[in-house]
PDB file of N, CA and C in Angstrom:
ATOM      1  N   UNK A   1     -55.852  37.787 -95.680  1.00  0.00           N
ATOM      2  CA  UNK A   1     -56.307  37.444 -94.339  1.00  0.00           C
ATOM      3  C   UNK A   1     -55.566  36.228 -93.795  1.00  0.00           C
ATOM      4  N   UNK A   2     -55.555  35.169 -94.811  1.00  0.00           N
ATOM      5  CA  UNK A   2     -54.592  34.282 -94.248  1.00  0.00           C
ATOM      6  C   UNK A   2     -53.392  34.476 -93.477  1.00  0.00           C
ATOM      7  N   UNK A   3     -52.553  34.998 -94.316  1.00  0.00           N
ATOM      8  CA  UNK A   3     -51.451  35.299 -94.222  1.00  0.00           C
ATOM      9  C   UNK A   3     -51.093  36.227 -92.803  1.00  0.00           C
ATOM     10  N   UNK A   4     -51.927  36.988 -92.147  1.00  0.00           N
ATOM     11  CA  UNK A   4     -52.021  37.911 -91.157  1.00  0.00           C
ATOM     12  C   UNK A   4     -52.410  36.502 -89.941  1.00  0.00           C
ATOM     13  N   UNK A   5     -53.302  35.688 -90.329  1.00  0.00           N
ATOM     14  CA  UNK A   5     -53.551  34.592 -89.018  1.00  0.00           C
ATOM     15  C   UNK A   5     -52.454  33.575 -88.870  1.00  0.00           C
ATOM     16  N   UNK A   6     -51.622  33.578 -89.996  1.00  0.00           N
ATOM     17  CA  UNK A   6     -50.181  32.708 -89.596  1.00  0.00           C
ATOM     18  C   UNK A   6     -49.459  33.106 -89.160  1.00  0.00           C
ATOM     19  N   UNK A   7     -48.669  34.477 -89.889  1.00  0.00           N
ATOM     20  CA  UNK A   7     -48.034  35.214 -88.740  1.00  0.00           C
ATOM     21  C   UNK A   7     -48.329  35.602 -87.543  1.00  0.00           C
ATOM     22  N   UNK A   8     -49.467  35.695 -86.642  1.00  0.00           N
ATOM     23  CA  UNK A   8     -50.285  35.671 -85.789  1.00  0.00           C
ATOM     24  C   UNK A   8     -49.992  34.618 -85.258  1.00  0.00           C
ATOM     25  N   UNK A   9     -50.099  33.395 -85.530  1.00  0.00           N
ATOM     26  CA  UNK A   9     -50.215  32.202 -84.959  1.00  0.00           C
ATOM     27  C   UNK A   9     -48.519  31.678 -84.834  1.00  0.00           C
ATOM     28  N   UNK A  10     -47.933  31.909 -86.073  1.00  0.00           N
ATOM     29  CA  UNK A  10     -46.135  32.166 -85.719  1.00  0.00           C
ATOM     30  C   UNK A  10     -45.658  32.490 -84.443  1.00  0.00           C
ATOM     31  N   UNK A  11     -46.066  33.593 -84.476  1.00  0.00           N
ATOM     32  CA  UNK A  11     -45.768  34.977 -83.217  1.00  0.00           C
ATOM     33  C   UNK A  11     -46.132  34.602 -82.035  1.00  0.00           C
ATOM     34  N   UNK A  12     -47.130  33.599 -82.057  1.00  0.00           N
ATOM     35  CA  UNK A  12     -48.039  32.873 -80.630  1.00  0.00           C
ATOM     36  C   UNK A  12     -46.966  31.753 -80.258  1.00  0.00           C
ATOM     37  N   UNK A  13     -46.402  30.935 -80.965  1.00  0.00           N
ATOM     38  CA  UNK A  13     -45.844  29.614 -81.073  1.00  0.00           C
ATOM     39  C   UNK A  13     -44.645  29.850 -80.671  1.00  0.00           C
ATOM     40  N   UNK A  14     -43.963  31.340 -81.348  1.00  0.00           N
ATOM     41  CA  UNK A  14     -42.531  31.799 -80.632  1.00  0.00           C
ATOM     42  C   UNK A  14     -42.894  32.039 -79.097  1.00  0.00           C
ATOM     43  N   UNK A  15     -43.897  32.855 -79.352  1.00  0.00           N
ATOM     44  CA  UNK A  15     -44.121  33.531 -77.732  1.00  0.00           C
ATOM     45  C   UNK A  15     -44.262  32.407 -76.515  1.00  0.00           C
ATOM     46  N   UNK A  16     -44.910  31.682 -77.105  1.00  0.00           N
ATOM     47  CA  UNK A  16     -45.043  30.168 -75.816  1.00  0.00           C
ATOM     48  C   UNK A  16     -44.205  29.690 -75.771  1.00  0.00           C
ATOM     49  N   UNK A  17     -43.097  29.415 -76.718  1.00  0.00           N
ATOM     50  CA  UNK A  17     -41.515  28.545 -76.499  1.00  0.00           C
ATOM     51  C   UNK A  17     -40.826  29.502 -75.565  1.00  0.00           C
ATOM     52  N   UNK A  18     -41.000  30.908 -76.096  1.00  0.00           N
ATOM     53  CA  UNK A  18     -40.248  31.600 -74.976  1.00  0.00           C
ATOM     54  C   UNK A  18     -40.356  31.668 -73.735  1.00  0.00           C
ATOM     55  N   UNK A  19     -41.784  31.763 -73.394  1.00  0.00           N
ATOM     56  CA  UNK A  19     -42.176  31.317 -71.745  1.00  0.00           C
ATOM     57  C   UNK A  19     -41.953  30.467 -71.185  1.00  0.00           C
ATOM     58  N   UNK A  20     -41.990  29.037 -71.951  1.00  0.00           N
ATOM     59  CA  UNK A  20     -41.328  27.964 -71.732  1.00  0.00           C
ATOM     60  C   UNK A  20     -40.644  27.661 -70.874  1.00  0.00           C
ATOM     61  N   UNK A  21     -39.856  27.497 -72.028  1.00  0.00           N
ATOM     62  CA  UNK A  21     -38.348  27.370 -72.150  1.00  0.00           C
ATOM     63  C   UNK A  21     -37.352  28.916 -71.468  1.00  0.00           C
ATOM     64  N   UNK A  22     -37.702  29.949 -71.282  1.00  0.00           N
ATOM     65  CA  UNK A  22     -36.989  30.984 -70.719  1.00  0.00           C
ATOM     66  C   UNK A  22     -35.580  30.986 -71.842  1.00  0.00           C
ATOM     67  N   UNK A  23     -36.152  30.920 -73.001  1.00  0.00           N
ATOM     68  CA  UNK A  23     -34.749  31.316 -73.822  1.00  0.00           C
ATOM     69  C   UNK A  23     -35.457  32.456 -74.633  1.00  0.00           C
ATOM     70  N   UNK A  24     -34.646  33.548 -75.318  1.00  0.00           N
ATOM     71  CA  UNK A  24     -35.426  34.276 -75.818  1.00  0.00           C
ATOM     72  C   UNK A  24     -35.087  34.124 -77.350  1.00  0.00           C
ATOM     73  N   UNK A  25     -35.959  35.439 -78.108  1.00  0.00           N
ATOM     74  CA  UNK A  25     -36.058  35.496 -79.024  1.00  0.00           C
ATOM     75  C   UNK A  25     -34.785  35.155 -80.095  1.00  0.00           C
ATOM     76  N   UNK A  26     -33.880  35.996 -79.469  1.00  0.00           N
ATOM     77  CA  UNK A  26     -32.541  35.982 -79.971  1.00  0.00           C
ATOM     78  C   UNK A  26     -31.628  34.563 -80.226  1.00  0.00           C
ATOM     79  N   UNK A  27     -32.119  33.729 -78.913  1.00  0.00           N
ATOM     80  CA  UNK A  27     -31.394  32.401 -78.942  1.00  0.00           C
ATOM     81  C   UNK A  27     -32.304  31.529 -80.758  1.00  0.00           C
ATOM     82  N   UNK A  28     -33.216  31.894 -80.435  1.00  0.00           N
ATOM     83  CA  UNK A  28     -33.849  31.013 -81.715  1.00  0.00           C
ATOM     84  C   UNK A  28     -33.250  31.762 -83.072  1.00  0.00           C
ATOM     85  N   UNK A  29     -33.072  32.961 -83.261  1.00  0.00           N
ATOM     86  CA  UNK A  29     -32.295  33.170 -84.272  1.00  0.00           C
ATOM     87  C   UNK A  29     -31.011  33.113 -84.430  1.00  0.00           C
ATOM     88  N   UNK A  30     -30.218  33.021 -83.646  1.00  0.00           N
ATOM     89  CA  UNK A  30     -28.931  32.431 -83.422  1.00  0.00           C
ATOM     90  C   UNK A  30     -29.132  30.664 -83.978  1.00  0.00           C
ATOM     91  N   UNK A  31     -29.773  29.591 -83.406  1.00  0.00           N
ATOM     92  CA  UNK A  31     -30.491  28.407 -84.118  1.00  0.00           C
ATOM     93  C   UNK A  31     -30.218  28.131 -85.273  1.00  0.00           C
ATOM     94  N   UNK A  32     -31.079  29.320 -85.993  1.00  0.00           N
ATOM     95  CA  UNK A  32     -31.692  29.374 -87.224  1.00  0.00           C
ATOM     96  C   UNK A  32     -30.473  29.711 -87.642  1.00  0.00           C
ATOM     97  N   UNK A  33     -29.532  30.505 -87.630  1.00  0.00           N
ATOM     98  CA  UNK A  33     -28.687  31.044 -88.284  1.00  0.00           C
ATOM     99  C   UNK A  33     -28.650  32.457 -89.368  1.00  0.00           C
ATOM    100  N   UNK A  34     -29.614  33.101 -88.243  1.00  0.00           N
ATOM    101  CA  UNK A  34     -29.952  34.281 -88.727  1.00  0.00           C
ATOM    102  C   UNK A  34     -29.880  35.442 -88.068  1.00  0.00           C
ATOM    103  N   UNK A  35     -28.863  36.757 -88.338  1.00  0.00           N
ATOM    104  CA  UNK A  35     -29.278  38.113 -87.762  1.00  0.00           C
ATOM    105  C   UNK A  35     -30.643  38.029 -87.051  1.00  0.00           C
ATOM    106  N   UNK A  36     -30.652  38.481 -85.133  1.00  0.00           N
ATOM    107  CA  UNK A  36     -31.957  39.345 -84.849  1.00  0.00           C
ATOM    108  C   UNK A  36     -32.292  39.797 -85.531  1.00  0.00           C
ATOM    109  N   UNK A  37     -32.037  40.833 -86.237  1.00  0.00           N
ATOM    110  CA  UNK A  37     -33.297  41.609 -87.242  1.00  0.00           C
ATOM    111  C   UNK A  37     -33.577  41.073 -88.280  1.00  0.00           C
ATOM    112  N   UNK A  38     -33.054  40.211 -88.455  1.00  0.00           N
ATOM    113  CA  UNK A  38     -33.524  39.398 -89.935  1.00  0.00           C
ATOM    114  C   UNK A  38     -34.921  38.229 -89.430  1.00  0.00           C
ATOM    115  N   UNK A  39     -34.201  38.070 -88.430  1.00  0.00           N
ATOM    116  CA  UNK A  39     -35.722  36.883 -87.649  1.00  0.00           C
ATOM    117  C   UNK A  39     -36.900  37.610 -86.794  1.00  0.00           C
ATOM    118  N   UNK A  40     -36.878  38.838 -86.866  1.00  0.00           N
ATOM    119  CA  UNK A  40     -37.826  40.293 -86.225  1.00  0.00           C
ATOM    120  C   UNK A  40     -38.796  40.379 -87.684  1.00  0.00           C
ATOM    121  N   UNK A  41     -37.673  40.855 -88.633  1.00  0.00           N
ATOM    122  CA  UNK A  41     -38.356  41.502 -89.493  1.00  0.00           C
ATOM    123  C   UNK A  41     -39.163  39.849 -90.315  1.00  0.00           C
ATOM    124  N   UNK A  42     -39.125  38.924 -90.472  1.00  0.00           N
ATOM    125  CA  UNK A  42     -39.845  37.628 -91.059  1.00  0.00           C
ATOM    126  C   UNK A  42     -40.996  37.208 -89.608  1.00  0.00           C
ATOM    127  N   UNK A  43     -40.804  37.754 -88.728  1.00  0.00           N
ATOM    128  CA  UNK A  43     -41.522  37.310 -87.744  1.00  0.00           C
ATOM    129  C   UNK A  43     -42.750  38.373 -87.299  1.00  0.00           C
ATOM    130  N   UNK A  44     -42.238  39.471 -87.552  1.00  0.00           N
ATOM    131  CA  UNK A  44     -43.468  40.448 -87.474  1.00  0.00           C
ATOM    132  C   UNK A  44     -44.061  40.830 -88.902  1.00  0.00           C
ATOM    133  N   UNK A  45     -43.228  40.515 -90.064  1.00  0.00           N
ATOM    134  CA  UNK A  45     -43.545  41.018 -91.903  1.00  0.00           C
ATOM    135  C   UNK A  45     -42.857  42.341 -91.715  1.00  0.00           C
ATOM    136  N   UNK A  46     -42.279  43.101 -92.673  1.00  0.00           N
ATOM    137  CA  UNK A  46     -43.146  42.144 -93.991  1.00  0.00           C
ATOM    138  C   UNK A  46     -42.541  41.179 -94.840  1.00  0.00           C
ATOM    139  N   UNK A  47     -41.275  40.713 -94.172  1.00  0.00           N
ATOM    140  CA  UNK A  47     -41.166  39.242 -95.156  1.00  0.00           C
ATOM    141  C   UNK A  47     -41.317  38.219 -94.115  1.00  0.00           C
ATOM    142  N   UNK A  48     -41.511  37.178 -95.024  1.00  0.00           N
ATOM    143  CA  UNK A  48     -42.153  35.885 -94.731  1.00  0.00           C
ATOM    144  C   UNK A  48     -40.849  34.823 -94.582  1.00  0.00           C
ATOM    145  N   UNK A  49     -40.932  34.012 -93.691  1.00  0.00           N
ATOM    146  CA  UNK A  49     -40.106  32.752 -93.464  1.00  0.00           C
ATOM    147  C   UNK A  49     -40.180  31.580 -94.823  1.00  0.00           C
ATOM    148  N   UNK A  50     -38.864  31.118 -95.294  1.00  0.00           N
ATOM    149  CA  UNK A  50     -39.342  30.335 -96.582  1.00  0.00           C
ATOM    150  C   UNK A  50     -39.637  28.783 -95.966  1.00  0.00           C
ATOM    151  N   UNK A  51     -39.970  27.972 -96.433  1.00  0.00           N
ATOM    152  CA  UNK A  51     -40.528  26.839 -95.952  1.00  0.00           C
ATOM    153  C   UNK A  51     -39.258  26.239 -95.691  1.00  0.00           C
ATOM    154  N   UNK A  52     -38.142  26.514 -95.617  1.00  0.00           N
ATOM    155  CA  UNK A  52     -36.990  25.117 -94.981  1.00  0.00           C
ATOM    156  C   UNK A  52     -36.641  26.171 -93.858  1.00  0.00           C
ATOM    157  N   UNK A  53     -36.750  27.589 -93.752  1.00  0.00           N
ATOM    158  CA  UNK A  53     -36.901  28.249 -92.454  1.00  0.00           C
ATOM    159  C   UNK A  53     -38.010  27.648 -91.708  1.00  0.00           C
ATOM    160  N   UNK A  54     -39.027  28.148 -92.202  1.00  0.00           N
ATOM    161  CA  UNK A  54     -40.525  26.928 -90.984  1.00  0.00           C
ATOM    162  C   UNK A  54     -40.417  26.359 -90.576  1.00  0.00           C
ATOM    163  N   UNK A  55     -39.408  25.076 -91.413  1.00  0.00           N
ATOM    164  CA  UNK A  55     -39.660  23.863 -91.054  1.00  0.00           C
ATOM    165  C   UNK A  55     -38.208  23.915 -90.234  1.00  0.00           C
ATOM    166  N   UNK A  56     -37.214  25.066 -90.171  1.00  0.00           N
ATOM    167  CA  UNK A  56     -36.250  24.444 -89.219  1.00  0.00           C
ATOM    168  C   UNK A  56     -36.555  25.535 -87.643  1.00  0.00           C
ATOM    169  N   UNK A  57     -36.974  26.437 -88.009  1.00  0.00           N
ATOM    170  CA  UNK A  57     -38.237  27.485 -86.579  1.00  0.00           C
ATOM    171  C   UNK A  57     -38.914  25.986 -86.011  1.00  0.00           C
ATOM    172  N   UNK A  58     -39.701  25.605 -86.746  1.00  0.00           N
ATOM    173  CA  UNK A  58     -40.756  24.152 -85.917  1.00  0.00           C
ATOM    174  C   UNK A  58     -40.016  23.309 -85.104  1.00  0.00           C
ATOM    175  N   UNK A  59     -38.889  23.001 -85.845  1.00  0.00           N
ATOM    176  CA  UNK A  59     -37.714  22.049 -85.157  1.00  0.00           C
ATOM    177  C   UNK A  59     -37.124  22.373 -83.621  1.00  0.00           C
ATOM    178  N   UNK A  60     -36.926  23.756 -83.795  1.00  0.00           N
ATOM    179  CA  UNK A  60     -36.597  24.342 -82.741  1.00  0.00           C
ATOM    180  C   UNK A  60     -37.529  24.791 -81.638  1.00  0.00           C
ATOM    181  N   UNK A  61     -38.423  25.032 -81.898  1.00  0.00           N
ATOM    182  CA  UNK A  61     -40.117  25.579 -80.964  1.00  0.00           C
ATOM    183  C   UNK A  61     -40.364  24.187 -80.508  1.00  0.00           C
ATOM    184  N   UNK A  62     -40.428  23.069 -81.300  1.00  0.00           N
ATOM    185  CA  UNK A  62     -40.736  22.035 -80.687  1.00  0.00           C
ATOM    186  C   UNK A  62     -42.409  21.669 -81.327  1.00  0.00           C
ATOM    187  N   UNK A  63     -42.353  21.968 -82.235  1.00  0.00           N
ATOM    188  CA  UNK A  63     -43.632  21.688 -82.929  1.00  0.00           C
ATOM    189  C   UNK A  63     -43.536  21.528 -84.887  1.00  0.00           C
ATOM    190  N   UNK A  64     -44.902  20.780 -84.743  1.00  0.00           N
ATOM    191  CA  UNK A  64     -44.781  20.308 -86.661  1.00  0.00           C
ATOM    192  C   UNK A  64     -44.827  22.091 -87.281  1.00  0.00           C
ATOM    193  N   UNK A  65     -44.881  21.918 -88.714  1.00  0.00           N
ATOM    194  CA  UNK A  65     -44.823  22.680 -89.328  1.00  0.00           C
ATOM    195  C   UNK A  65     -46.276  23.110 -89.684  1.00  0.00           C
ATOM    196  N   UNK A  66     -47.025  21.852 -89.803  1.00  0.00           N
ATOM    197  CA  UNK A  66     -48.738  22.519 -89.648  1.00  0.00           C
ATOM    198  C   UNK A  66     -49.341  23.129 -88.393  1.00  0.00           C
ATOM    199  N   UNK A  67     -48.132  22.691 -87.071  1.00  0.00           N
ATOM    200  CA  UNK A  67     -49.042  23.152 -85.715  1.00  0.00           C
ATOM    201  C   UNK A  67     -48.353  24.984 -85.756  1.00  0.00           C
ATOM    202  N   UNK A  68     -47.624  25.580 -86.375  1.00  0.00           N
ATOM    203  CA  UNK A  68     -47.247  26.522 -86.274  1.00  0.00           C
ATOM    204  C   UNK A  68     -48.248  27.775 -87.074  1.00  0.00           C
ATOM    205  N   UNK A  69     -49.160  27.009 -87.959  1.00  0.00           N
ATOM    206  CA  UNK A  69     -50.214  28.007 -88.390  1.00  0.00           C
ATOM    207  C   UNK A  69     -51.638  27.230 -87.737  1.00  0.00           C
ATOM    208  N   UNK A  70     -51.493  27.150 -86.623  1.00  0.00           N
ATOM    209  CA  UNK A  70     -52.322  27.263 -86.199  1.00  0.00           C
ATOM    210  C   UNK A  70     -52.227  27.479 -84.558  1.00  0.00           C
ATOM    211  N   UNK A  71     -53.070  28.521 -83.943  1.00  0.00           N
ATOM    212  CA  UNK A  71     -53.066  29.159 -82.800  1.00  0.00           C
ATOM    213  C   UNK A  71     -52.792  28.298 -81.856  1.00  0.00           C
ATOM    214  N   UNK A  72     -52.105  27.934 -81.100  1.00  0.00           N
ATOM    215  CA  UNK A  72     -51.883  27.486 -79.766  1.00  0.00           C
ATOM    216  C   UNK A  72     -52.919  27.516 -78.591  1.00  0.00           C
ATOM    217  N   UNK A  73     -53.327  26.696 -77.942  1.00  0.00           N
ATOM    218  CA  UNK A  73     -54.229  26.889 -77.124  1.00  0.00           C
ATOM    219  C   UNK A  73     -54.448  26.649 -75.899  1.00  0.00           C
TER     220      UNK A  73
END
């Protein structure tokens, strides 16, 4: 269950940078230094972002690494 409310809350944190900011999905994996589908498939599961990914996704969204598991509001 956890694990379904972070990615959840991930997916929320991308989605609001994107409205934002008007950059999309793609620009943040370009960032990261990762294939679109490699930052699709860790962003929807079923694999998971490793923690120096998180913490460099947070860097870029513009938020800590604890505000990213938790829902935006």
């Amino acid at each position: 269950m956890t694990q379904t409310v972070s990615t959840t809350a991930i997916q929320e944190r991308v989605a609001l940078f994107v409205t934002r900011t008007k950059k999309d999905r793609r620009y943040i994996a370009e960032q990261m230094g990762m294939p679109i589908s490699t930052f699709y498939t860790k962003l929807n599961g079923p694999s998971e972002f490793s923690f120096s990914e998180g913490k460099r996704l947070a860097e870029i969204i513009g938020c800590t690494v604890d505000e990213m598991f938790i829902r935006p509001s």
